[in-house]
PDB file of N, CA and C in Angstrom:
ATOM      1  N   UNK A   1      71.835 188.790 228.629  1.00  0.00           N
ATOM      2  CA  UNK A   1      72.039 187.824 229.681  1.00  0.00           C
ATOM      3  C   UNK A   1      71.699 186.423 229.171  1.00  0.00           C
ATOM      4  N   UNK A   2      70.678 185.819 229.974  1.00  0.00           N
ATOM      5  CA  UNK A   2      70.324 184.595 229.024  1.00  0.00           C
ATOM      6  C   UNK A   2      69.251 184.574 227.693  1.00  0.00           C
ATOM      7  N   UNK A   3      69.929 185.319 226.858  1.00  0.00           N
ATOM      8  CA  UNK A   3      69.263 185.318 225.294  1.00  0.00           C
ATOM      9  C   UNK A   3      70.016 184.364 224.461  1.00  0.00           C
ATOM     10  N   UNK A   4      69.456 184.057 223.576  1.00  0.00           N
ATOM     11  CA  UNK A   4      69.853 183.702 222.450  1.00  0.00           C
ATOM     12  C   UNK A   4      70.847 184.646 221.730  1.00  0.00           C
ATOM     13  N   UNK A   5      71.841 184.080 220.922  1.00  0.00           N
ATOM     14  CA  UNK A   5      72.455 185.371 220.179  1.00  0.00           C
ATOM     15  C   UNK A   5      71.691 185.876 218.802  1.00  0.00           C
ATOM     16  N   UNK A   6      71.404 184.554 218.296  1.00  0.00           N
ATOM     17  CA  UNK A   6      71.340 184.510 216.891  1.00  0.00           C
ATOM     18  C   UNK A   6      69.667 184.958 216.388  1.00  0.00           C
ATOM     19  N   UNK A   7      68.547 184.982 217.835  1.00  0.00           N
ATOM     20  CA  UNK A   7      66.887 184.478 217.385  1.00  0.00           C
ATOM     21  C   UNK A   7      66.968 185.671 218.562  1.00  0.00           C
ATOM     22  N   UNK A   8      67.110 185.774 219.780  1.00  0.00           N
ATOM     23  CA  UNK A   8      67.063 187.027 220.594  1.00  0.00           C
ATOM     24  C   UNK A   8      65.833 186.408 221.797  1.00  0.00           C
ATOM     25  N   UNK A   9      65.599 184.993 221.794  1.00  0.00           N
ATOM     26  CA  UNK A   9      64.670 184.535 222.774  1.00  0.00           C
ATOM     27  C   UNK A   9      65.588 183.868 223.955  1.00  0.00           C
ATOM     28  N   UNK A  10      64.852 183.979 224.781  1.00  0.00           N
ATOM     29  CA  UNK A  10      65.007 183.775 226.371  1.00  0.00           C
ATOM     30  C   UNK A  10      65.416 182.396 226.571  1.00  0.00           C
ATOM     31  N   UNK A  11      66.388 181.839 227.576  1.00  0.00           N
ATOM     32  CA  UNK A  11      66.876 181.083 227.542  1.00  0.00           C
ATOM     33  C   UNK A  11      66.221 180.329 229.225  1.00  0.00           C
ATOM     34  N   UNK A  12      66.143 179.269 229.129  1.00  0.00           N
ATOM     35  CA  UNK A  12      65.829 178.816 231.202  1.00  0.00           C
ATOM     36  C   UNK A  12      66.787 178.551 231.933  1.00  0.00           C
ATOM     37  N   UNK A  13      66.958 179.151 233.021  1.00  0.00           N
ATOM     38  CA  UNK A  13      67.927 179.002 234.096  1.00  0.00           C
ATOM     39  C   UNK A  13      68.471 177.774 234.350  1.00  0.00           C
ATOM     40  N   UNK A  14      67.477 176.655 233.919  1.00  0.00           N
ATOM     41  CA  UNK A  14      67.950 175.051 233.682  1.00  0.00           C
ATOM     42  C   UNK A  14      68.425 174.873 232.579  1.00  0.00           C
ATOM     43  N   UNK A  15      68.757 175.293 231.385  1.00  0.00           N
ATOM     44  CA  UNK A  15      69.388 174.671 230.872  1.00  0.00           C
ATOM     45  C   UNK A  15      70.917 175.460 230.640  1.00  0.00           C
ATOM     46  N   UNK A  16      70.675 176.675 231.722  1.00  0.00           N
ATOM     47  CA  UNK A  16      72.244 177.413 231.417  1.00  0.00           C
ATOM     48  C   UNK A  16      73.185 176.582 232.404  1.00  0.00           C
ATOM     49  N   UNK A  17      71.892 176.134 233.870  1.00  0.00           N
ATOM     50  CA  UNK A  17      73.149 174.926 234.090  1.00  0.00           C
ATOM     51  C   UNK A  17      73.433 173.950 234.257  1.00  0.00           C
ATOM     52  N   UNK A  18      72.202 173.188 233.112  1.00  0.00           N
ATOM     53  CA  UNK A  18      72.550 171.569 233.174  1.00  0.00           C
ATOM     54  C   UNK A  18      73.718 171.341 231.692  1.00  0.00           C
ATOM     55  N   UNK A  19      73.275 172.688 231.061  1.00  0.00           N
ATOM     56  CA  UNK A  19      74.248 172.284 229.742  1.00  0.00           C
ATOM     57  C   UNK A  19      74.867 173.261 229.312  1.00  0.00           C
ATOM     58  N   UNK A  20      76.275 173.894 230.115  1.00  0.00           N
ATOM     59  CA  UNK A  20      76.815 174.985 230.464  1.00  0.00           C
ATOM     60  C   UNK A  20      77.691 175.360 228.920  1.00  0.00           C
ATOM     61  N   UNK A  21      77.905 174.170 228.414  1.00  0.00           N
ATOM     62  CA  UNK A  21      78.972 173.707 227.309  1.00  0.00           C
ATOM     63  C   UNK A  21      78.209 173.699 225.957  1.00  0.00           C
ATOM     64  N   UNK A  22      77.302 173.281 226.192  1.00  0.00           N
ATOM     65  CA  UNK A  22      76.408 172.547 224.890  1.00  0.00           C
ATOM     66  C   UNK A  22      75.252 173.476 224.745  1.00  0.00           C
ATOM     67  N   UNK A  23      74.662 174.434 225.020  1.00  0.00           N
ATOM     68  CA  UNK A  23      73.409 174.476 224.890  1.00  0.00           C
ATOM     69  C   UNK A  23      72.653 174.447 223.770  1.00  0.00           C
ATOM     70  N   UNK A  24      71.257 173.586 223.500  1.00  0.00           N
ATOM     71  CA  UNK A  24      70.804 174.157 222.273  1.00  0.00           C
ATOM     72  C   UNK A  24      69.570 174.891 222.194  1.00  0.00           C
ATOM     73  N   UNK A  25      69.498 176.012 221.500  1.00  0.00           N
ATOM     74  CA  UNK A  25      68.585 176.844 221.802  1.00  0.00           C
ATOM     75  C   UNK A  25      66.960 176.406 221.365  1.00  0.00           C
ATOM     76  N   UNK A  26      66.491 176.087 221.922  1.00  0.00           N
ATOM     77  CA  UNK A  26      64.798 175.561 221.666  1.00  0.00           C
ATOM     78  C   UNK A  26      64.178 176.346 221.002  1.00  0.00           C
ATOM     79  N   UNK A  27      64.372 177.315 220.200  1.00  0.00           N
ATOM     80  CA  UNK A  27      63.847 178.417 219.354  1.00  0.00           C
ATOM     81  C   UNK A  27      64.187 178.025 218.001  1.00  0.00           C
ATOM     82  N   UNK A  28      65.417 178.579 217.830  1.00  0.00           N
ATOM     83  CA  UNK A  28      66.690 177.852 216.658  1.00  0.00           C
ATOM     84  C   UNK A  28      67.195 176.988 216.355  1.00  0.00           C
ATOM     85  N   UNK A  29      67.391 176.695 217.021  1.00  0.00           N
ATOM     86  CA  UNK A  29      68.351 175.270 217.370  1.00  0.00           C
ATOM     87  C   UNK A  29      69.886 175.474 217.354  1.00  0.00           C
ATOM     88  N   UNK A  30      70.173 176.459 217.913  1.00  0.00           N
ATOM     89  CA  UNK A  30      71.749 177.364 217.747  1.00  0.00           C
ATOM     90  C   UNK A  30      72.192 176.328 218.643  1.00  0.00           C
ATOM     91  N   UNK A  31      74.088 176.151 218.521  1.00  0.00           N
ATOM     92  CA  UNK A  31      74.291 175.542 219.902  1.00  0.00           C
ATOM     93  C   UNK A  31      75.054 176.835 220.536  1.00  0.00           C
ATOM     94  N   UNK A  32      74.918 176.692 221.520  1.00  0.00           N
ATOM     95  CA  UNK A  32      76.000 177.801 222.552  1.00  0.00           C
ATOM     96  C   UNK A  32      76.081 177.317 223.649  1.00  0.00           C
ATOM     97  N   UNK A  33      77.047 178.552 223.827  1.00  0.00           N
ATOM     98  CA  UNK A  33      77.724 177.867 225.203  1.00  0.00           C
ATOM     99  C   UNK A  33      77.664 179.543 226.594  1.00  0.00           C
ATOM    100  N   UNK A  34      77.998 178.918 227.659  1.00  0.00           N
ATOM    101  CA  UNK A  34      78.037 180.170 228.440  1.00  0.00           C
ATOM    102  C   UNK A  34      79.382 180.776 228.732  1.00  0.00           C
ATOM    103  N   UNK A  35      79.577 182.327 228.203  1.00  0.00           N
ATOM    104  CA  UNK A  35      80.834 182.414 227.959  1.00  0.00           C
ATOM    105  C   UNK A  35      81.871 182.572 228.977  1.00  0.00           C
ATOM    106  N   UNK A  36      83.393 182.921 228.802  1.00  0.00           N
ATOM    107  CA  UNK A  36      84.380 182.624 229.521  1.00  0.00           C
ATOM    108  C   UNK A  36      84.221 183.425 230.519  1.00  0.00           C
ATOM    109  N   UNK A  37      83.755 184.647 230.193  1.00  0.00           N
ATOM    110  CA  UNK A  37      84.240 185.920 231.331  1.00  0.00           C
ATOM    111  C   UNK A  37      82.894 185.002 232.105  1.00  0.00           C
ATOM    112  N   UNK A  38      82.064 184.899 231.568  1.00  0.00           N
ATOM    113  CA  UNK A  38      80.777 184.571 233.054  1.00  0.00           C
ATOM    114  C   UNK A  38      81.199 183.509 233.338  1.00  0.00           C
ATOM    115  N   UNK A  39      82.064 182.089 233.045  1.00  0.00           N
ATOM    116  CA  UNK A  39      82.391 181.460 233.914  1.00  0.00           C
ATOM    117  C   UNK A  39      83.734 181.673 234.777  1.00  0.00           C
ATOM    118  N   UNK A  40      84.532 182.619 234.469  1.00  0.00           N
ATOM    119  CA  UNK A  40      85.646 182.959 235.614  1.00  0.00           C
ATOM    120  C   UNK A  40      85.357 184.268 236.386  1.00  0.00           C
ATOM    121  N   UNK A  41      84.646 184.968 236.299  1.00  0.00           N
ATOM    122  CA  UNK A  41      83.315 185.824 237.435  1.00  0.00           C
ATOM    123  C   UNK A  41      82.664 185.022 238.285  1.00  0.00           C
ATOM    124  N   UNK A  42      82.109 183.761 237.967  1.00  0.00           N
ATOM    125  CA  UNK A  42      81.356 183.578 238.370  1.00  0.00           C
ATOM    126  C   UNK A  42      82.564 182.030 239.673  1.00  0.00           C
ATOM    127  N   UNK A  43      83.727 181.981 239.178  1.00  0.00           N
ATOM    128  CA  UNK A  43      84.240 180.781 239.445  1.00  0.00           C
ATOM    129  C   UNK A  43      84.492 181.740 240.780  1.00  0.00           C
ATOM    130  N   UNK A  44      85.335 182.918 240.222  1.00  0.00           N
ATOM    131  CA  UNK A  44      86.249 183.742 241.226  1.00  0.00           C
ATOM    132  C   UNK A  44      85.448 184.608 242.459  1.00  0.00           C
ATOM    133  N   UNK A  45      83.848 184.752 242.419  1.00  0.00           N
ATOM    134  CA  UNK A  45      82.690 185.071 243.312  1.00  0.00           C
ATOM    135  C   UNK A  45      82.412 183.543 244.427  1.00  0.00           C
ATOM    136  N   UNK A  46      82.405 182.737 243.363  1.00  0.00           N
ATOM    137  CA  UNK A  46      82.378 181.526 244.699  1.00  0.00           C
ATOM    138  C   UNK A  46      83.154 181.095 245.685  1.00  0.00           C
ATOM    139  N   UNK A  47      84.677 181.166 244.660  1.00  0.00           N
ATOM    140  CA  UNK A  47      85.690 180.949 245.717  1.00  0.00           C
ATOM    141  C   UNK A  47      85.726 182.292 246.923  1.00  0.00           C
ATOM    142  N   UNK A  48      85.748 183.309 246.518  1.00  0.00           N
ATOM    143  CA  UNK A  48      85.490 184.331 247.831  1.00  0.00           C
ATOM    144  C   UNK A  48      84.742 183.991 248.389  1.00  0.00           C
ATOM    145  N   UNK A  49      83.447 183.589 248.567  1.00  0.00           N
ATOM    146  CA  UNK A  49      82.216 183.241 249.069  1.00  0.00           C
ATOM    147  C   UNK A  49      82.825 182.176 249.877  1.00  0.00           C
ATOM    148  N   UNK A  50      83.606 181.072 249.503  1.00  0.00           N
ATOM    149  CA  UNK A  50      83.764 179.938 250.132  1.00  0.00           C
ATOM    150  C   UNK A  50      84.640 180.289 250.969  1.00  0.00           C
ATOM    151  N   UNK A  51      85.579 180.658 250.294  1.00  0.00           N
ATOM    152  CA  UNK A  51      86.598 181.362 251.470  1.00  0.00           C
ATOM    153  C   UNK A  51      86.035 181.666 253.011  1.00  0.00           C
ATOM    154  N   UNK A  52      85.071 182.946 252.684  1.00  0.00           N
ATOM    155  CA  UNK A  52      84.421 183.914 253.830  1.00  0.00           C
ATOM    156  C   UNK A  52      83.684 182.411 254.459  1.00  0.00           C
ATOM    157  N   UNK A  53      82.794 181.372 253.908  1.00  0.00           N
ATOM    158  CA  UNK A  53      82.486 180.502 254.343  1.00  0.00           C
ATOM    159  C   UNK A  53      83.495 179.832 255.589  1.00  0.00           C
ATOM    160  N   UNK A  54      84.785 179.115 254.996  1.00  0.00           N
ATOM    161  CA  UNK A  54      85.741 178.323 255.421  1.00  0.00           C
ATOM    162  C   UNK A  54      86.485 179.074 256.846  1.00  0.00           C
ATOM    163  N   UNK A  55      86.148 180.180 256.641  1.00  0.00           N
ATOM    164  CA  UNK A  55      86.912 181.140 257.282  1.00  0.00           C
ATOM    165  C   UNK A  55      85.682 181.602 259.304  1.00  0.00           C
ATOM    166  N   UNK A  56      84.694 181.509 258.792  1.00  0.00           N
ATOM    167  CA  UNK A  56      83.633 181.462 259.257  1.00  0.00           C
ATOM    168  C   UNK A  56      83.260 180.457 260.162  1.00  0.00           C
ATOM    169  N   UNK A  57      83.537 179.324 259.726  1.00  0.00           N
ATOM    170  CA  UNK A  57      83.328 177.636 259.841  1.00  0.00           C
ATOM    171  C   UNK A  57      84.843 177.273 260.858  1.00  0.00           C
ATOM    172  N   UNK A  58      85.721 177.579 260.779  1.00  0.00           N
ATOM    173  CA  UNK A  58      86.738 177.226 261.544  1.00  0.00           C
ATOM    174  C   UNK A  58      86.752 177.037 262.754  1.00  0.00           C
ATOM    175  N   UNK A  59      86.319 177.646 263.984  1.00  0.00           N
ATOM    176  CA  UNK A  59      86.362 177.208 264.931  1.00  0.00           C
ATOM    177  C   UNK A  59      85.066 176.567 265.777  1.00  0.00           C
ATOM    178  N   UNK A  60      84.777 175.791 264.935  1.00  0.00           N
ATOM    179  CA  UNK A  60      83.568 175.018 265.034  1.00  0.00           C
ATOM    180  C   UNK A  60      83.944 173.860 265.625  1.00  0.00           C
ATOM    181  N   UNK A  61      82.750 173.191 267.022  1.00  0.00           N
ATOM    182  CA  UNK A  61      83.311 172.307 267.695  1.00  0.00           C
ATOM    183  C   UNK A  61      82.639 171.218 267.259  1.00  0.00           C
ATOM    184  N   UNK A  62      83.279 170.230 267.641  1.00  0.00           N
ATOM    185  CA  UNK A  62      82.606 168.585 267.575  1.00  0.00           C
ATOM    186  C   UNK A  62      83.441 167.589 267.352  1.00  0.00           C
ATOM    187  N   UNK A  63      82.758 166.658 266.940  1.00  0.00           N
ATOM    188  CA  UNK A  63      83.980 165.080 266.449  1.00  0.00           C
ATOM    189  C   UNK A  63      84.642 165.450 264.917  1.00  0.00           C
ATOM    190  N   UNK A  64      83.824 166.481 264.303  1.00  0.00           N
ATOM    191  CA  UNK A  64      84.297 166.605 262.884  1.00  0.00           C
ATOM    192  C   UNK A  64      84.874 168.136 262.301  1.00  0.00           C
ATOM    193  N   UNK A  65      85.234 168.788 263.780  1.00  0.00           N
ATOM    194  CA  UNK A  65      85.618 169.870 263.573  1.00  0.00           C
ATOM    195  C   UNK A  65      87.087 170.010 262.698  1.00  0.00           C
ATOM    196  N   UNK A  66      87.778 169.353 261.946  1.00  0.00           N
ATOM    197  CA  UNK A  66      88.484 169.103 261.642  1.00  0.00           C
ATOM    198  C   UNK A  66      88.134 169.103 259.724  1.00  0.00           C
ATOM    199  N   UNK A  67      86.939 168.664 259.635  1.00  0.00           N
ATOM    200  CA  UNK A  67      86.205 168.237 258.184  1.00  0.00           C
ATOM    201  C   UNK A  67      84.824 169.264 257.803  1.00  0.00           C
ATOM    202  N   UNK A  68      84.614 169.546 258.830  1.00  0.00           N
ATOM    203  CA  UNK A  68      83.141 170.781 258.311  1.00  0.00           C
ATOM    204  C   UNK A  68      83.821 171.840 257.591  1.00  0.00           C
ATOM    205  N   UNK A  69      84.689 172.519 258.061  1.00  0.00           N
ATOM    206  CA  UNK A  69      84.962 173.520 257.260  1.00  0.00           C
ATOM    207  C   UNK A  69      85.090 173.195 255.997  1.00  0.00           C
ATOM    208  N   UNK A  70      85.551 172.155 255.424  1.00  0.00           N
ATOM    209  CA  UNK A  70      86.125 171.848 254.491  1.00  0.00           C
ATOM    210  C   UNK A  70      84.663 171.717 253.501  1.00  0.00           C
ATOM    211  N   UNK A  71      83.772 170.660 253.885  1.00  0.00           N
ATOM    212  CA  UNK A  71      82.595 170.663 253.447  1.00  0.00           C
ATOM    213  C   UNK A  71      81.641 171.868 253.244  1.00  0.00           C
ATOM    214  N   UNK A  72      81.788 172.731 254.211  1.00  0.00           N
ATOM    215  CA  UNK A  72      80.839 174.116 254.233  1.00  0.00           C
ATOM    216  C   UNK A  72      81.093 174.530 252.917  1.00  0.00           C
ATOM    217  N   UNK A  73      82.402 174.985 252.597  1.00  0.00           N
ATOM    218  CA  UNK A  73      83.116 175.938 251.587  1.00  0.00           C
ATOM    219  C   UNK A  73      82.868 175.379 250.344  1.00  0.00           C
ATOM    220  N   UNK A  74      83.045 173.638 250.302  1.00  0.00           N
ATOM    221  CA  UNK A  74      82.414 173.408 249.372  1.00  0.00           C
ATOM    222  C   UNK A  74      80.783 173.321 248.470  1.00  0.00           C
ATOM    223  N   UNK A  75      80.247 173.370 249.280  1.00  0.00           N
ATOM    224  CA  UNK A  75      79.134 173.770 249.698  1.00  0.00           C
ATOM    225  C   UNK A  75      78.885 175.027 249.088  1.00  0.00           C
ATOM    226  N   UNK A  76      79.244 175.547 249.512  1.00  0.00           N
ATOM    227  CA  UNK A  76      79.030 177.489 249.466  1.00  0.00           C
ATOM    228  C   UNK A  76      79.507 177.573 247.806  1.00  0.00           C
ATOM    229  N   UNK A  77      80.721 176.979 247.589  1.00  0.00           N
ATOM    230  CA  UNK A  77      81.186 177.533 246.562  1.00  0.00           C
ATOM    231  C   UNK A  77      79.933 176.579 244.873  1.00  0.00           C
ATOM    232  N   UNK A  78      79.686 175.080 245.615  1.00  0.00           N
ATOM    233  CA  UNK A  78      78.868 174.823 244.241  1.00  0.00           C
ATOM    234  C   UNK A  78      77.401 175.527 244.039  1.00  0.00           C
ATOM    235  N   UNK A  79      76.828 176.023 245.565  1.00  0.00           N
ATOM    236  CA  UNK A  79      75.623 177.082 245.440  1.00  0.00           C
ATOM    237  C   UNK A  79      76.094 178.276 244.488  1.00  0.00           C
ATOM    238  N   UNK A  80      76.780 179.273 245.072  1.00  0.00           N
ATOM    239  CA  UNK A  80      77.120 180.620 244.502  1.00  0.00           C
ATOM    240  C   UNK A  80      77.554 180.289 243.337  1.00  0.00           C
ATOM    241  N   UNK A  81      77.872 179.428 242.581  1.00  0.00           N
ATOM    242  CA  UNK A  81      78.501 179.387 241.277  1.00  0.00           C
ATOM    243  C   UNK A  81      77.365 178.686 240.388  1.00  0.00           C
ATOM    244  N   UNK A  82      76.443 177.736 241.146  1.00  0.00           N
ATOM    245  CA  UNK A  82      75.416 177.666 240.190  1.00  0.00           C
ATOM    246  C   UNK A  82      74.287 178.759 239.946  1.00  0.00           C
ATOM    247  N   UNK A  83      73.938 179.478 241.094  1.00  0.00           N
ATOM    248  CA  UNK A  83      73.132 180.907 241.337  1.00  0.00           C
ATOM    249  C   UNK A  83      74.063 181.873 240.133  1.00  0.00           C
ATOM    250  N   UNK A  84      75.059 182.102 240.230  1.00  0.00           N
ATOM    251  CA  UNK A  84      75.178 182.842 239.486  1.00  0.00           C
ATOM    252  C   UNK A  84      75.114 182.419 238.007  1.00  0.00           C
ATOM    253  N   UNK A  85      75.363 181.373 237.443  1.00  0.00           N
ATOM    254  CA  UNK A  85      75.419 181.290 236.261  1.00  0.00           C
ATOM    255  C   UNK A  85      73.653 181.058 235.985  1.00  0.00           C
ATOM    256  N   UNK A  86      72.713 180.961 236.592  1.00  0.00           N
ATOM    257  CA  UNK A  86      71.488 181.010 236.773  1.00  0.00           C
ATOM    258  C   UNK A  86      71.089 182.752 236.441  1.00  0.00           C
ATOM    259  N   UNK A  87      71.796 183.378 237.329  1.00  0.00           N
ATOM    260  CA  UNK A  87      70.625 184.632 236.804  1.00  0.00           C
ATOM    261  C   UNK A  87      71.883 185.739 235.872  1.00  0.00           C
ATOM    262  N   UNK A  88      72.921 185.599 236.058  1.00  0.00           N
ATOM    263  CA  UNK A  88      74.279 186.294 235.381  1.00  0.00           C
ATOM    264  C   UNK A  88      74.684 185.976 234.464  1.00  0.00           C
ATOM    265  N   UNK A  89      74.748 184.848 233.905  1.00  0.00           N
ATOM    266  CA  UNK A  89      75.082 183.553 232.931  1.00  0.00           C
ATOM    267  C   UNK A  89      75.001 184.636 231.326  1.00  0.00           C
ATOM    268  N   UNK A  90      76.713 185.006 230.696  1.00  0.00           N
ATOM    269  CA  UNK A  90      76.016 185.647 229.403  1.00  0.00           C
ATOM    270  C   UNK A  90      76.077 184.483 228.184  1.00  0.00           C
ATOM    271  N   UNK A  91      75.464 184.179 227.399  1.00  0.00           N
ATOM    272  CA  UNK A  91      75.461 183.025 226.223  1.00  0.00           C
ATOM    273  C   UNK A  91      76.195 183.631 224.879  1.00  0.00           C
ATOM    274  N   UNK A  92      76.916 182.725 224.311  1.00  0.00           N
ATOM    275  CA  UNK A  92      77.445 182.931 223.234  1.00  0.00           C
ATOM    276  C   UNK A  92      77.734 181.914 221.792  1.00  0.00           C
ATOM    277  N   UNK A  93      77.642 181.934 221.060  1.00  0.00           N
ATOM    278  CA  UNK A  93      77.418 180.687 220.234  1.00  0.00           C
ATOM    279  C   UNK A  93      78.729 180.152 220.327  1.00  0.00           C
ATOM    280  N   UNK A  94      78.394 178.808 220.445  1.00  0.00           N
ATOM    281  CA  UNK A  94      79.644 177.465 220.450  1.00  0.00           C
ATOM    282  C   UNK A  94      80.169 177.398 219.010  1.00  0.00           C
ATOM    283  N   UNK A  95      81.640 177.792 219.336  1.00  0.00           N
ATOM    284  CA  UNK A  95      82.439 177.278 217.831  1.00  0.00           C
ATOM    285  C   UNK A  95      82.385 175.516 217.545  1.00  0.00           C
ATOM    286  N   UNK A  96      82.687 175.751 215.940  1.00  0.00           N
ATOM    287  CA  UNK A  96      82.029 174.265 215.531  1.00  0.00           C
ATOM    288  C   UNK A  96      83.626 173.390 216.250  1.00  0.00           C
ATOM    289  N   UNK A  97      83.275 171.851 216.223  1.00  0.00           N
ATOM    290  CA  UNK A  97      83.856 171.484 216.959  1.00  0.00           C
ATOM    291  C   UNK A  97      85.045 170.972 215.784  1.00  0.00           C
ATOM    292  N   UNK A  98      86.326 170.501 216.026  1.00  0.00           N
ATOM    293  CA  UNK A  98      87.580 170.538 215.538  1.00  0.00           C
ATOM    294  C   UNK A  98      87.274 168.898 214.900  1.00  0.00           C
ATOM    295  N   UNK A  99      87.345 168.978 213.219  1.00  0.00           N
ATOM    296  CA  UNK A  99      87.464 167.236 212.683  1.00  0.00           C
ATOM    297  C   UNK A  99      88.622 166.852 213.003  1.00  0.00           C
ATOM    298  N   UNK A 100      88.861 165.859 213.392  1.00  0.00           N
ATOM    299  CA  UNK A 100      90.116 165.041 213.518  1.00  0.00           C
ATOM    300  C   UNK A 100      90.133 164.695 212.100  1.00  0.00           C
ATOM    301  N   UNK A 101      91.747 164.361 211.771  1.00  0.00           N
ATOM    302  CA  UNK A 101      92.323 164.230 210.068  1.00  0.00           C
ATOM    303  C   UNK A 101      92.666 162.594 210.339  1.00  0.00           C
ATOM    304  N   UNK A 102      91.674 161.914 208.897  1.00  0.00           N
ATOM    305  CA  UNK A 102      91.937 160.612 208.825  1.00  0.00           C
ATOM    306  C   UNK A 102      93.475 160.198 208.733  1.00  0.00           C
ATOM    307  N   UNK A 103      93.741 158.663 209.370  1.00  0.00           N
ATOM    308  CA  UNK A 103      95.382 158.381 209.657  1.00  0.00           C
ATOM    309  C   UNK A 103      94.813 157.303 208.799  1.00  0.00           C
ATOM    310  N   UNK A 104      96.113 157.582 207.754  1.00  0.00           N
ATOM    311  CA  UNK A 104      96.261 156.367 206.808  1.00  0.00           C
ATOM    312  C   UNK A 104      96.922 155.009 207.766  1.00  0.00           C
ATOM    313  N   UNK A 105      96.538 154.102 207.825  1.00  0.00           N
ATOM    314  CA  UNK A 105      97.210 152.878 208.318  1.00  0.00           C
ATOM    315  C   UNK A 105      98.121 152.037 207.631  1.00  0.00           C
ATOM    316  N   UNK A 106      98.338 152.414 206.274  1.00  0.00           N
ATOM    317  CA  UNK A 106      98.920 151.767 205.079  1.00  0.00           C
ATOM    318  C   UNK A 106     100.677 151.814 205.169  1.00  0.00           C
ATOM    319  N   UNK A 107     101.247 152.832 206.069  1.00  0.00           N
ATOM    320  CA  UNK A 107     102.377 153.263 206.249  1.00  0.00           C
ATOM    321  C   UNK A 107     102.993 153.054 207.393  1.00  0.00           C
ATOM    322  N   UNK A 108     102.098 152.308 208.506  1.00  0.00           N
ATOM    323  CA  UNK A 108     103.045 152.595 209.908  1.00  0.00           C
ATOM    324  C   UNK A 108     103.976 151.784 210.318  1.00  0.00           C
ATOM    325  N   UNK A 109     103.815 151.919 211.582  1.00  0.00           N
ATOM    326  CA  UNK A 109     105.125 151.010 212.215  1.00  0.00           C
ATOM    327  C   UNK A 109     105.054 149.688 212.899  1.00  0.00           C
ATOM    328  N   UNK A 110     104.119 148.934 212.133  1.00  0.00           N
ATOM    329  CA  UNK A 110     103.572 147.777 212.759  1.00  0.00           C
ATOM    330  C   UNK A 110     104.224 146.545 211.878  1.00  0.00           C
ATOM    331  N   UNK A 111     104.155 145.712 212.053  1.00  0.00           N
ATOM    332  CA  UNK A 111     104.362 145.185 211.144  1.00  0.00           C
ATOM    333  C   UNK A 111     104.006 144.354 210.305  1.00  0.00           C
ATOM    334  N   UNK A 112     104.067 143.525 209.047  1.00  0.00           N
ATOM    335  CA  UNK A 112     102.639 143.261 208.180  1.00  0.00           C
ATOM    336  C   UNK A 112     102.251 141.908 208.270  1.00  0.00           C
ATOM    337  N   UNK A 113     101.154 141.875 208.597  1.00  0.00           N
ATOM    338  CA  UNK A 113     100.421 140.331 208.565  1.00  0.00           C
ATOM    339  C   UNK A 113     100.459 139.876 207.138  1.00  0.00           C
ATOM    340  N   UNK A 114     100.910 138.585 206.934  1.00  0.00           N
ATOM    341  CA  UNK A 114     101.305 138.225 205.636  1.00  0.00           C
ATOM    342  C   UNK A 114     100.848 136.235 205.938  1.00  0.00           C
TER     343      UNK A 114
END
């Protein structure tokens, strides 16, 4: 769950979701990230959640019965999706990131200051 891959130590529920993308492991210093299946589990649990929320919320009276629902669900859905990646959250090491290839400027399509 929230381990490390590479050192096998415990990870904090804060940093699986302040740095969902990036993490670096305070043991190792590994970077990882939290992987795909736990973030589309965890995307596709909220939206149901919000749903049952929105769905729930609808015939609700007032001046803003028109806008609560809308807010509830959102609501519902950024709780349940941060809860889960909090205690469900599986970690996996971050592939290194892609070098961009130097552009010669010597050849283009500009034209030459002289």
């Amino acid at each position: 769950m929230r381990v490390c891959p590479q050192c096998r130590n415990r990870l904090t529920a804060g940093q699986i979701v302040a740095f969902s993308d990036k993490i670096e492991c305070p043991h190792c210093g590994a970077t990882l990230r939290v992987a795909d299946g736990s973030r589309t589990i965890g995307a596709f649990v909220a939206l149901l959640i919000a749903h049952v929320v929105w769905r729930a919320s609808l015939g609700s009276g007032g001046i803003l019965n028109w806008l609560m629902p809308e807010v509830y669900s959102i609501l519902a859905f950024c709780f349940v999706y941060t809860f889960y990646l909090m205690f469900a959250a599986n970690v996996t090491a971050r592939p290194p990131d892609p070098v961009a290839a130097a552009v010669s400027d010597s050849h283009g399509h500009t034209p030459a200051h002289h």
